[in-house]
Protein backbone atom coordinates (compact mmCIF):
# COMPACT_ATOMS: atom_id res chain seq x y z
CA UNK A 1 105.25 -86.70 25.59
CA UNK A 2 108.42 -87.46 27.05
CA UNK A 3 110.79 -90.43 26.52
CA UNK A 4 111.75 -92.82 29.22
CA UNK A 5 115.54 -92.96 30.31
CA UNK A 6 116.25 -96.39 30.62
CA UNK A 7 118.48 -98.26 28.01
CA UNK A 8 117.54 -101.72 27.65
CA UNK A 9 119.80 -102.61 24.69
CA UNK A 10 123.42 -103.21 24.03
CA UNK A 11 125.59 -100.39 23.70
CA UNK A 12 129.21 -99.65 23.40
CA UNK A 13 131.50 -100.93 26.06
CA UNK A 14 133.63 -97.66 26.83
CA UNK A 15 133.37 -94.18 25.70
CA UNK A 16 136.66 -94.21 23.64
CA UNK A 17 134.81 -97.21 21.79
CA UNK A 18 131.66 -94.67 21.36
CA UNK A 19 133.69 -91.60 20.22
CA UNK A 20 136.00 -93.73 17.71
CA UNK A 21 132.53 -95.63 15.68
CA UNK A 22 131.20 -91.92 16.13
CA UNK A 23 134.10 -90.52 14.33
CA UNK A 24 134.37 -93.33 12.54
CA UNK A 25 130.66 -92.76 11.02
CA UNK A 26 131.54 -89.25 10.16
CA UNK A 27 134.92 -89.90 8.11
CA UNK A 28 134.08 -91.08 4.85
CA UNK A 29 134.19 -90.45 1.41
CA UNK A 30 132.61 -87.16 2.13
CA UNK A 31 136.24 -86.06 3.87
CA UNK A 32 138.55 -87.73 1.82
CA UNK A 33 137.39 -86.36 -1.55
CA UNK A 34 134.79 -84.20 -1.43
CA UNK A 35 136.09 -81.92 1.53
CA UNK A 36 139.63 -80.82 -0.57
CA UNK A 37 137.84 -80.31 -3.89
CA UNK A 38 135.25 -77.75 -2.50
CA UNK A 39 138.21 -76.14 -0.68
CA UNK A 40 140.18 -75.65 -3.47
CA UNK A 41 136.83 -74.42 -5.29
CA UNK A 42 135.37 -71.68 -3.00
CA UNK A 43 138.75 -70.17 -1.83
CA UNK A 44 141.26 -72.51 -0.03
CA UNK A 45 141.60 -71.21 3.28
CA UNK A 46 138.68 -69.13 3.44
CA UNK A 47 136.87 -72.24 2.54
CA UNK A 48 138.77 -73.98 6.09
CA UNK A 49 137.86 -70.58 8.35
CA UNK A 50 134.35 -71.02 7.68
CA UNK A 51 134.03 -74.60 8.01
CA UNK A 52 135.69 -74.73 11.06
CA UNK A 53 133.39 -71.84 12.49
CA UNK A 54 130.59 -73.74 11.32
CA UNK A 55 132.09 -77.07 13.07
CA UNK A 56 132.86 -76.15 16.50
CA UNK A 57 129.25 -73.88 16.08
CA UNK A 58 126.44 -75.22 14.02
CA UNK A 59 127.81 -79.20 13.80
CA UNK A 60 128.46 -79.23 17.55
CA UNK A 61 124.84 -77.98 18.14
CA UNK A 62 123.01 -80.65 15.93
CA UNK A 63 125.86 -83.38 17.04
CA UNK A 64 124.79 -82.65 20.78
CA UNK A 65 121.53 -82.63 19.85
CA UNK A 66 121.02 -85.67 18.06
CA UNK A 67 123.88 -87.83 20.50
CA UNK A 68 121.33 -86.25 23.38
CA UNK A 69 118.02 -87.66 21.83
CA UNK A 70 119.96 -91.15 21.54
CA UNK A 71 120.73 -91.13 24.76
CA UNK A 72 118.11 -89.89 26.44
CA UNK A 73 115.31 -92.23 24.97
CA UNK A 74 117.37 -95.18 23.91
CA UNK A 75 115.18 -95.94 20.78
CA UNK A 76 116.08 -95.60 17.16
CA UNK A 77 115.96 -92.73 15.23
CA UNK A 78 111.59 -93.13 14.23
CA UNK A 79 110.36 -94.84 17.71
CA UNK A 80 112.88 -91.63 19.00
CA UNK A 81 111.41 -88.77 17.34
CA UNK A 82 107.84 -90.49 18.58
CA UNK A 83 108.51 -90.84 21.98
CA UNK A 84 109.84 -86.74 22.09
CA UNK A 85 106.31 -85.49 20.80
CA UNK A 86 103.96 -88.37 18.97
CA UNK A 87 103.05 -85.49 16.58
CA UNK A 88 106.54 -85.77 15.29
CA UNK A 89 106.24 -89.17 14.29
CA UNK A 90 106.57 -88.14 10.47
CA UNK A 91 109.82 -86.76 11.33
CA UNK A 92 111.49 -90.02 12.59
CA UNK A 93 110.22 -91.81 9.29
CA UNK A 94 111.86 -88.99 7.16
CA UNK A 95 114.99 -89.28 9.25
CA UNK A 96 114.94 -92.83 8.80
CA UNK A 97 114.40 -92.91 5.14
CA UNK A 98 117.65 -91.13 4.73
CA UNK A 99 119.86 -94.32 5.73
CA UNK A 100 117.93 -96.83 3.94
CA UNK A 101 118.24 -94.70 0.37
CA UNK A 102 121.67 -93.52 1.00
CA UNK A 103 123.42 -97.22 2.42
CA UNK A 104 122.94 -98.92 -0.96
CA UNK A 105 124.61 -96.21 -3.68
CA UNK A 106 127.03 -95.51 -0.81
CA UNK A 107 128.27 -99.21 -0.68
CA UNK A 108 128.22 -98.76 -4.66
CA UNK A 109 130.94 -95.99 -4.78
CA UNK A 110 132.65 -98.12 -2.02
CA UNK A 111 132.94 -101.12 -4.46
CA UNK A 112 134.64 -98.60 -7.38
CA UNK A 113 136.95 -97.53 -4.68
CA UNK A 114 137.54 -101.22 -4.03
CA UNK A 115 138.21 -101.53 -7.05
CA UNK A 116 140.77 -99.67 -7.62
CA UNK A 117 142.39 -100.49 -4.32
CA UNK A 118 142.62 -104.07 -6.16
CA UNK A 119 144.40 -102.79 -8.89
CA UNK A 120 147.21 -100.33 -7.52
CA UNK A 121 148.12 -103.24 -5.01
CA UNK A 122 148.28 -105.76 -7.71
CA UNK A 123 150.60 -103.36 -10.19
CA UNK A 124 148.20 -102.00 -12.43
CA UNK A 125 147.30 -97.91 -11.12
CA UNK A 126 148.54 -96.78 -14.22
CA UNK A 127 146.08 -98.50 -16.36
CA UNK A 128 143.53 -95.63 -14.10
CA UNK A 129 145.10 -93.14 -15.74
CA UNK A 130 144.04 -90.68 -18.94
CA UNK A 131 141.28 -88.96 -19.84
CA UNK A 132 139.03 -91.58 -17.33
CA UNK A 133 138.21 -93.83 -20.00
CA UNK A 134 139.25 -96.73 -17.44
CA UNK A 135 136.69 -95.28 -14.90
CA UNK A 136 134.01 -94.55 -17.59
CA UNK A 137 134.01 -98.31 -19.16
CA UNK A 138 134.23 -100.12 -15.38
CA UNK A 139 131.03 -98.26 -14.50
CA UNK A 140 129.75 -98.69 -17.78
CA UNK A 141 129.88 -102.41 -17.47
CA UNK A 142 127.35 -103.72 -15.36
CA UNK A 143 129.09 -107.19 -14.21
CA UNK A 144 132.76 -105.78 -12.32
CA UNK A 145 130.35 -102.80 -10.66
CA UNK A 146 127.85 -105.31 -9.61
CA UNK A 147 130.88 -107.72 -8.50
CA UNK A 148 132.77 -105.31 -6.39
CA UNK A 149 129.87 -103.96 -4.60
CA UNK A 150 128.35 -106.82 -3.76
CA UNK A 151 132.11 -107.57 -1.73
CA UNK A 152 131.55 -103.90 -0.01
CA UNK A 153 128.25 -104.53 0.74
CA UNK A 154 129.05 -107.91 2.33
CA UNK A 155 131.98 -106.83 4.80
CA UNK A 156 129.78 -104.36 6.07
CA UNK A 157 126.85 -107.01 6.65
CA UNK A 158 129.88 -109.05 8.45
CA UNK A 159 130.58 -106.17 10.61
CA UNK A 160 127.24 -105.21 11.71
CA UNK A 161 125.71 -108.93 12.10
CA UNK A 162 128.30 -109.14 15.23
CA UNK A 163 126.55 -106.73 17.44
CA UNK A 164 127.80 -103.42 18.81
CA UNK A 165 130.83 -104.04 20.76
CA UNK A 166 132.26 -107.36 18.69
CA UNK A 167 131.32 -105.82 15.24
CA UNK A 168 130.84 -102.25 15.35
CA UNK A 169 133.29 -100.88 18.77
CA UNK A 170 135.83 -103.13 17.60
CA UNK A 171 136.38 -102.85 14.32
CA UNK A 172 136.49 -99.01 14.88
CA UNK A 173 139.12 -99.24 17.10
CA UNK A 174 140.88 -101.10 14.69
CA UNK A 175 140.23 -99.62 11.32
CA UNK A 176 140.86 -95.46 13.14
CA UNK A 177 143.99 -95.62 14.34
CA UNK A 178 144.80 -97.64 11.19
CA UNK A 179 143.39 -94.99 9.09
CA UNK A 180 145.60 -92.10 10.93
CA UNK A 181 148.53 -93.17 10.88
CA UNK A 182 147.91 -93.90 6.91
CA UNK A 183 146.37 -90.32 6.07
CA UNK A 184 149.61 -88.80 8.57
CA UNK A 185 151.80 -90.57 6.49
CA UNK A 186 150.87 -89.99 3.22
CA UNK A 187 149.78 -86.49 4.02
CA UNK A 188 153.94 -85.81 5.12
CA UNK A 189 154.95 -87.52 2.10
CA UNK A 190 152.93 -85.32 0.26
CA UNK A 191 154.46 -82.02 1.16
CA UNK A 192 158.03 -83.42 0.74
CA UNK A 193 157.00 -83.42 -2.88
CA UNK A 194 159.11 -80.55 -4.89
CA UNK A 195 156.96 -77.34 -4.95
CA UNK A 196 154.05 -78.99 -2.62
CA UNK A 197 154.28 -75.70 -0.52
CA UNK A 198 152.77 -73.63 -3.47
CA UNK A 199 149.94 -76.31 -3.09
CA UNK A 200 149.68 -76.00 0.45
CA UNK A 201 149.77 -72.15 0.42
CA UNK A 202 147.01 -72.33 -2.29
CA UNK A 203 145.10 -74.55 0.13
CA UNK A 204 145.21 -72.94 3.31
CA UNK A 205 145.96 -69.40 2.77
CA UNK A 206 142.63 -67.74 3.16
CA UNK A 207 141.18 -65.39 -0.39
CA UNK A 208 138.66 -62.93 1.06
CA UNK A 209 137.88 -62.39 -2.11
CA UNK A 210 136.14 -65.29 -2.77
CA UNK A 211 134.04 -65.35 0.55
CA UNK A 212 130.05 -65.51 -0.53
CA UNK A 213 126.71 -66.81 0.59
CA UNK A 214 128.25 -69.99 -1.82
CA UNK A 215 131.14 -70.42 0.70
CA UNK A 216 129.02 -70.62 3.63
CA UNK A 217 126.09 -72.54 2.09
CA UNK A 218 128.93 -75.35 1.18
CA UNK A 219 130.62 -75.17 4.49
CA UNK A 220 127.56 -75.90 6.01
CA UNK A 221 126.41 -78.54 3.48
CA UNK A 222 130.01 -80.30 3.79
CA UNK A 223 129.20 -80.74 7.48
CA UNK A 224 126.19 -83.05 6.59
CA UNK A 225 128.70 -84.86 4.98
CA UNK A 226 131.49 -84.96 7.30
CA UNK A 227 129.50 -85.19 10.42
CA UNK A 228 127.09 -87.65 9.62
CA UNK A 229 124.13 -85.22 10.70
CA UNK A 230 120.58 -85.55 10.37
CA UNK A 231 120.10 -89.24 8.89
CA UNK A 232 119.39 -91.40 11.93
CA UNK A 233 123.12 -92.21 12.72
CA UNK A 234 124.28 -90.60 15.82
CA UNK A 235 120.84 -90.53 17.54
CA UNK A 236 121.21 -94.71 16.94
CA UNK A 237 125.02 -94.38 18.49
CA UNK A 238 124.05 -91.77 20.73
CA UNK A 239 121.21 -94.95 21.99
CA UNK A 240 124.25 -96.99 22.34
CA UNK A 241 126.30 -94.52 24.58
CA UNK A 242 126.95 -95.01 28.51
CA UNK A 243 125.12 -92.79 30.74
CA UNK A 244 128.27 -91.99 32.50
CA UNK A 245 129.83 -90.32 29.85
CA UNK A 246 130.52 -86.60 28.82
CA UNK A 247 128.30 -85.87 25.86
CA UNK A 248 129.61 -82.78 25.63
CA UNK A 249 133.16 -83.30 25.52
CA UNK A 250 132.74 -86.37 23.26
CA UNK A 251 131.10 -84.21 20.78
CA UNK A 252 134.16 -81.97 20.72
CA UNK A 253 136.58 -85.23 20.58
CA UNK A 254 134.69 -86.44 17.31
CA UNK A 255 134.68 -83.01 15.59
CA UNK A 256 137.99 -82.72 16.06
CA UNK A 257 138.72 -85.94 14.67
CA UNK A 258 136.37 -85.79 11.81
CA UNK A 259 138.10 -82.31 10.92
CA UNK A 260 141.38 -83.79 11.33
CA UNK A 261 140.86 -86.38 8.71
CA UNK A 262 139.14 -83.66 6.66
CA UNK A 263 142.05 -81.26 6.83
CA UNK A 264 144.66 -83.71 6.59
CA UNK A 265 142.79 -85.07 3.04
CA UNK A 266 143.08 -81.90 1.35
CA UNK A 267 147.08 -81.77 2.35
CA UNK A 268 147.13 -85.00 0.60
CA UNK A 269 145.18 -84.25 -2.13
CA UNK A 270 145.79 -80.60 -3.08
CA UNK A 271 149.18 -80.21 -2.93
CA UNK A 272 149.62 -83.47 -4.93
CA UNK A 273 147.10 -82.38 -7.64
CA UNK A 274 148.78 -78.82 -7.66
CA UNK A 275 152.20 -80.17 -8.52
CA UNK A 276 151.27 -82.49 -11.00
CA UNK A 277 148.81 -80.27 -12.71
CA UNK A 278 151.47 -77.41 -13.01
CA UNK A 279 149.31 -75.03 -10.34
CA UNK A 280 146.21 -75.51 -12.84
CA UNK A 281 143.13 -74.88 -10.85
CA UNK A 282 141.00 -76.73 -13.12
CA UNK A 283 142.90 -79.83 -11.72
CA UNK A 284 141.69 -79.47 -8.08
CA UNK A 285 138.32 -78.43 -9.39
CA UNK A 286 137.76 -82.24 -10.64
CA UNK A 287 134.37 -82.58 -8.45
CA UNK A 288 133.59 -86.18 -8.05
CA UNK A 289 136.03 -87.03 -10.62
CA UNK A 290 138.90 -86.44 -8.87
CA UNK A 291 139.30 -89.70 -7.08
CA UNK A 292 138.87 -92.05 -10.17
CA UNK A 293 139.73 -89.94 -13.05
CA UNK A 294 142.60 -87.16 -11.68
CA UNK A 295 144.65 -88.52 -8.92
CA UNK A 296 145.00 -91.66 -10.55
CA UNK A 297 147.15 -89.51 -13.36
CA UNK A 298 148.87 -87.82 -10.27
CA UNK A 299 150.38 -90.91 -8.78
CA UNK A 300 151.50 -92.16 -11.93
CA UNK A 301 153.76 -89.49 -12.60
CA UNK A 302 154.63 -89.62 -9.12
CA UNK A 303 157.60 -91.23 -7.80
CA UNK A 304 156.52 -94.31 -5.53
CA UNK A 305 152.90 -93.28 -7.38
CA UNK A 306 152.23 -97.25 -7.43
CA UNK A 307 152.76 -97.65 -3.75
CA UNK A 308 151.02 -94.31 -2.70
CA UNK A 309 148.36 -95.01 -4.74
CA UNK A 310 147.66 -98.15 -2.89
CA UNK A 311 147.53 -96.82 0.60
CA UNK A 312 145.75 -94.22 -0.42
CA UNK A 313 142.75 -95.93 -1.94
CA UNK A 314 143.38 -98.50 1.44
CA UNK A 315 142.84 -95.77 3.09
CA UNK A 316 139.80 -94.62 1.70
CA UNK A 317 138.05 -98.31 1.64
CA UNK A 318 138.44 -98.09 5.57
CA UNK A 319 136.88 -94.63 5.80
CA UNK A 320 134.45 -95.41 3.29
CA UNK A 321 133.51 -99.02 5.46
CA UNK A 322 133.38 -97.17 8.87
CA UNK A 323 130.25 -95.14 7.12
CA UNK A 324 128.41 -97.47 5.49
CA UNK A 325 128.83 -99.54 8.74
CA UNK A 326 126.97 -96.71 10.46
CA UNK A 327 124.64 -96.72 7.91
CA UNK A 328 123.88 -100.01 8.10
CA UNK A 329 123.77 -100.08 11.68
CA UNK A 330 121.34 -97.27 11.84
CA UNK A 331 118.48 -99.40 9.47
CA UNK A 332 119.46 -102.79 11.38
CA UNK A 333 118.03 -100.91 14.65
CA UNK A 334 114.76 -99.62 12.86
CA UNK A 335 114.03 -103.59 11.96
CA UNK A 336 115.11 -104.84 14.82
CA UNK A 337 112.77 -102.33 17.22
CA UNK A 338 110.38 -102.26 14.71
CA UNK A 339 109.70 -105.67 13.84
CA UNK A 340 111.27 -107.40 17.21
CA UNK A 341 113.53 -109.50 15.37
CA UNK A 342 117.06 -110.57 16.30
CA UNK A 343 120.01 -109.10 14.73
CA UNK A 344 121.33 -111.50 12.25
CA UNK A 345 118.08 -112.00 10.39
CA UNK A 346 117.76 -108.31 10.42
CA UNK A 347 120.83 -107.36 9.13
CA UNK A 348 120.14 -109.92 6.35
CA UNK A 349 117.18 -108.33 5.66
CA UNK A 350 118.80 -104.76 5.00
CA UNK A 351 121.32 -106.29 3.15
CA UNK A 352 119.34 -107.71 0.69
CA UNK A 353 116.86 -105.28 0.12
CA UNK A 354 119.54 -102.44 0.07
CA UNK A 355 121.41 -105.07 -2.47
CA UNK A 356 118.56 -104.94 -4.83
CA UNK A 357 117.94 -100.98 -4.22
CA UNK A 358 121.83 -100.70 -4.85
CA UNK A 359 121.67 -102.02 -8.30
CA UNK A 360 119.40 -99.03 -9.49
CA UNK A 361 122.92 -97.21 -9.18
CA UNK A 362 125.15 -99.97 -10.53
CA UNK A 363 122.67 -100.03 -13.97
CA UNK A 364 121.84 -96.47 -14.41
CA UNK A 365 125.59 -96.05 -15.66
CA UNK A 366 125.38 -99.21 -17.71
CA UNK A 367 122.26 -101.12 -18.93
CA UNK A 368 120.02 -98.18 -17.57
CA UNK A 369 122.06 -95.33 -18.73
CA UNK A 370 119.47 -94.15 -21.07
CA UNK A 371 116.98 -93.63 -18.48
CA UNK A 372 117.05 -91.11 -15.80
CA UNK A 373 115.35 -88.78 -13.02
CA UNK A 374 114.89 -85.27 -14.02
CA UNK A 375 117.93 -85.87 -16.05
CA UNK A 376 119.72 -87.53 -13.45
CA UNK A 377 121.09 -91.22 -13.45
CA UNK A 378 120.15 -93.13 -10.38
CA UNK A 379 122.93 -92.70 -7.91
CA UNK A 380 122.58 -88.63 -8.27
CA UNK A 381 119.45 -88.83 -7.46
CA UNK A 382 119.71 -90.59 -5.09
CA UNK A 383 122.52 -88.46 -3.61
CA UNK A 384 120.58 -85.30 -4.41
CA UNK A 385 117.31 -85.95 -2.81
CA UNK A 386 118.91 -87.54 0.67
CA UNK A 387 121.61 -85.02 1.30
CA UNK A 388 120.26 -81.80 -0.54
CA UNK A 389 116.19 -81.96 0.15
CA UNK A 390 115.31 -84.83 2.74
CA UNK A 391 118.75 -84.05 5.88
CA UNK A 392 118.16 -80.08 5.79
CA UNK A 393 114.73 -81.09 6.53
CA UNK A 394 115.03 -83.44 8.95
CA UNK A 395 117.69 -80.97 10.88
CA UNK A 396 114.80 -78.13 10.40
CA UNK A 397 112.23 -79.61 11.89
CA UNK A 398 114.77 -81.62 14.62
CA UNK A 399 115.40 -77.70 15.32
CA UNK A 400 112.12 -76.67 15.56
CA UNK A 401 110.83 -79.16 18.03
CA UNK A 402 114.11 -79.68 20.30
CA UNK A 403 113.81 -75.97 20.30
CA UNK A 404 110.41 -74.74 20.07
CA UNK A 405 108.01 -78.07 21.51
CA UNK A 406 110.42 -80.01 24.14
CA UNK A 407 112.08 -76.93 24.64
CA UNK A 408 116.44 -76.79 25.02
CA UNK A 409 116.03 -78.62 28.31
CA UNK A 410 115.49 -81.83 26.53
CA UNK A 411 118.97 -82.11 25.65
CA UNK A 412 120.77 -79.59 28.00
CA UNK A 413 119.20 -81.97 31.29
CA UNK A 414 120.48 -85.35 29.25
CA UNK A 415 123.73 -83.91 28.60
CA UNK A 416 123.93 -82.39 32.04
CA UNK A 417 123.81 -85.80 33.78
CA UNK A 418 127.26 -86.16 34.48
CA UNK A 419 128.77 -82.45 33.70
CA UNK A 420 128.41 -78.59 33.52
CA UNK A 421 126.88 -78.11 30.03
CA UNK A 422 129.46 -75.12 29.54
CA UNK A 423 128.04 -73.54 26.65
CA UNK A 424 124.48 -74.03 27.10
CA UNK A 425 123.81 -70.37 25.87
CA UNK A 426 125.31 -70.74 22.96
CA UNK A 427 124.12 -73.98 22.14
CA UNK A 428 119.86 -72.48 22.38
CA UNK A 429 121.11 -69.23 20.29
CA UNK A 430 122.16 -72.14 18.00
CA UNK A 431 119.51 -74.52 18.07
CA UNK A 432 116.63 -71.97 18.03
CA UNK A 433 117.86 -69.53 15.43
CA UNK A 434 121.40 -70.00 13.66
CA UNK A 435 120.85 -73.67 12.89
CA UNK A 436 117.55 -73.14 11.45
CA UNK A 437 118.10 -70.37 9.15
CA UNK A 438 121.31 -72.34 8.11
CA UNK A 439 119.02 -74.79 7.04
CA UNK A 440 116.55 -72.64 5.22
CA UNK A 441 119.71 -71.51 3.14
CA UNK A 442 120.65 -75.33 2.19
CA UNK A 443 117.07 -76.01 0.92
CA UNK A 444 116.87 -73.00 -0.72
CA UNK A 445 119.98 -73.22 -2.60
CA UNK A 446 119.41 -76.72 -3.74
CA UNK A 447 116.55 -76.32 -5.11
CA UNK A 448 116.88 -72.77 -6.95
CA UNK A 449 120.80 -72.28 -7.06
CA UNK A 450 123.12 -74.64 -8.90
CA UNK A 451 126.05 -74.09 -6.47
């Protein structure tokens, strides 16, 4: 069954307006922390060579793909999937299951990193610092948690209750550039630190002898992360996108952006870490705890640390808001097709609920701690189910029918509307065969490997 072409909602005024909420979608938390601490874990710079293979490969292929199916039917991510083959109904529920469970712990760790954007611009970062007692007893109390993402979750309602091009296209032009120039500057001040190089050798110098089936499995699991793939997102922006723009190119505009960021967080982060930590690789292999728990110790034994620390965590509030603003966005359009109801009461709606859904992850480190899910507390579940069982799924079976039941042409005639699609070759070698057995890997390794 094929989709009809005609958009007959809102979308983004210009395609710089499209490519910056894009990009703005995919740089989040998942770049800012998560991206430099899985470098510095599987290898540095052979970490970097991969992912970037895997970027301008494997993400542009499901990027293209999803941006295409946007486009091309101009539904939301279930009605979408639906319209492509009503067999594959099932599919666009999955998909959009994946924003509704992931928007409300997402806005959670957005209210910690609020919080401590309050305190290094009020004077108190160093308070953050030691063994992460401070981080441990603010999560373990269930009334600042509760407080501070409740004031997350609320700008983001703000945002997304005034539309596409007043909420979403403009902010995003505002909080990008913003968020360059800050991750540029700190990133220079960074390596003017004494014995930064060692860091940034350590970071970007490739170790062949750490390449593995683990280094590829988390470059291609980072890009779910950093690209916001398979969770409802860009098909929603890609419904919102002018027919008279370049998919293709735009595709290549956000990845490089959304690598850019990446890139540019480890050279803030590594280095930094390395210096401080006296080249101990321990330090950079914090995991999640190195945004609460280590760099909090590295600014205050850096000089300016107060200051630094403050534009930092600014900086990652604003990455961390574009996301959940595409999150958000992406549920308010299932409620608003689905139900027929107007935006502001929608977005409401999915603020509430994911309110109430959002306080499974604020408990389960205090008043809950004692009870968890397969010996998980809430949030990790949460995290593990979405992004390691439910999005390799969703980009399986996207690859099986875009490839397999509609066939390549699907997307290759939608993005050949307006250009030469110039790797079209590629792009079917990709969709039919790499991309799958990519996936295959992801599942498999999350649910037999502890990587």
């Amino acid at each position: 069954m094929q989709s009809k072409t005609t958009q007959v909602k809102s979308g983004f005024g210009s395609k710089l307006g499209f490519i910056l909420a894009a990009a703005g979608s995919a740089v989040g938390l998942g770049n800012i922390w998560r991206f430099p601490y899985l470098a510095a874990k599987y290898g540095g710079g052979m970490f970097l060579l991969v992912y970037l293979i895997f970027a301008v490969t494997f993400g542009f292929a499901l990027m293209a793909t999803e941006i295409a199916i946007g486009r091309r039917t101009g539904k939301s991510v279930i009605q979408a999937y639906s319209d492509m083959n009503c067999h594959f109904k099932p599919l666009g529920w999955l998909a959009g299951a994946i924003p509704v469970i992931i928007l409300p712990y997402y806005c959670v760790i957005g209210g910690w990193v609020l919080k401590y954007l309050v305190i290094f611009t009020t004077g108190s970062g160093a308070s953050a610092a030691g063994d992460g007692s401070y981080f441990s007893n603010f999560i373990g109390h269930a009334g600042s948690p509760m407080l501070f993402f409740a004031i997350f979750i609320l700008l983001t309602a703000v945002v997304v209750m005034l539309g596409v091009q007043k909420g979403v296209e403009k902010v995003s032009k505002l909080m990008m550039p913003v968020l360059l120039i800050l991750i540029v500057g700190i990133s220079i001040y960074t390596l003017t630190l004494p014995g930064a190089i060692d860091g940034l050798i350590y970071y970007v110098k490739p170790d062949f002898n750490q390449f593995s089936i683990k280094t590829v499995i988390a470059a291609v699991g980072q890009l779910f992360y950093s690209m916001s793939l398979a969770m409802g997102i860009m098909i929603t922006y890609g419904s919102y996108m002018r027919k008279e723009d370049n998919i293709e190119s735009s595709v290549r505009q956000i990845e490089v952006f959304d690598t850019l960021v990446a890139f540019l967080s480890g050279l803030i982060i590594v280095p930094a870490v390395f210096v401080f930590s006296g080249g101990d690789e321990n330090a950079l292999n914090a995991g999640p705890s190195l945004m609460f728990i280590t760099l909090p110790n590295v600014f205050k034994e850096m000089l300016g640390g107060q200051i630094v620390g403050a534009v930092f965590f600014l900086l990652v509030v604003l990455a961390a808001m574009t996301s959940s603003i595409s999150l958000m966005e992406t549920v308010v359009s299932i409620v608003e097709e689905r139900f027929h109801w107007k935006r502001i009461p929608s977005c409401l709606i999915v603020t509430g609920i994911s309110f109430l859904i959002g306080l499974l992850s604020v408990f389960g480190y205090s008043i809950w701690s004692d009870f968890t899910i397969f010996h998980m507390q809430f949030l990790d579940f949460f995290d593990y189910i979405s992004n390691n069982i439910m999005m390799p799924i969703v980009a399986l079976m996207t690859c099986v029918l875009v490839g397999f039941v509609v066939k390549t042409t699907f997307v290759e005639d939608e993005i050949e509307k307006n250009a030469r699609f110039r790797v079209k070759g590629l792009y079917r070698v990709m969709i039919k065969f790499i991309c799958p057995i990519c996936m295959l890997l992801i599942l498999f390794s999350a649910l037999f490997l502890k990587l």
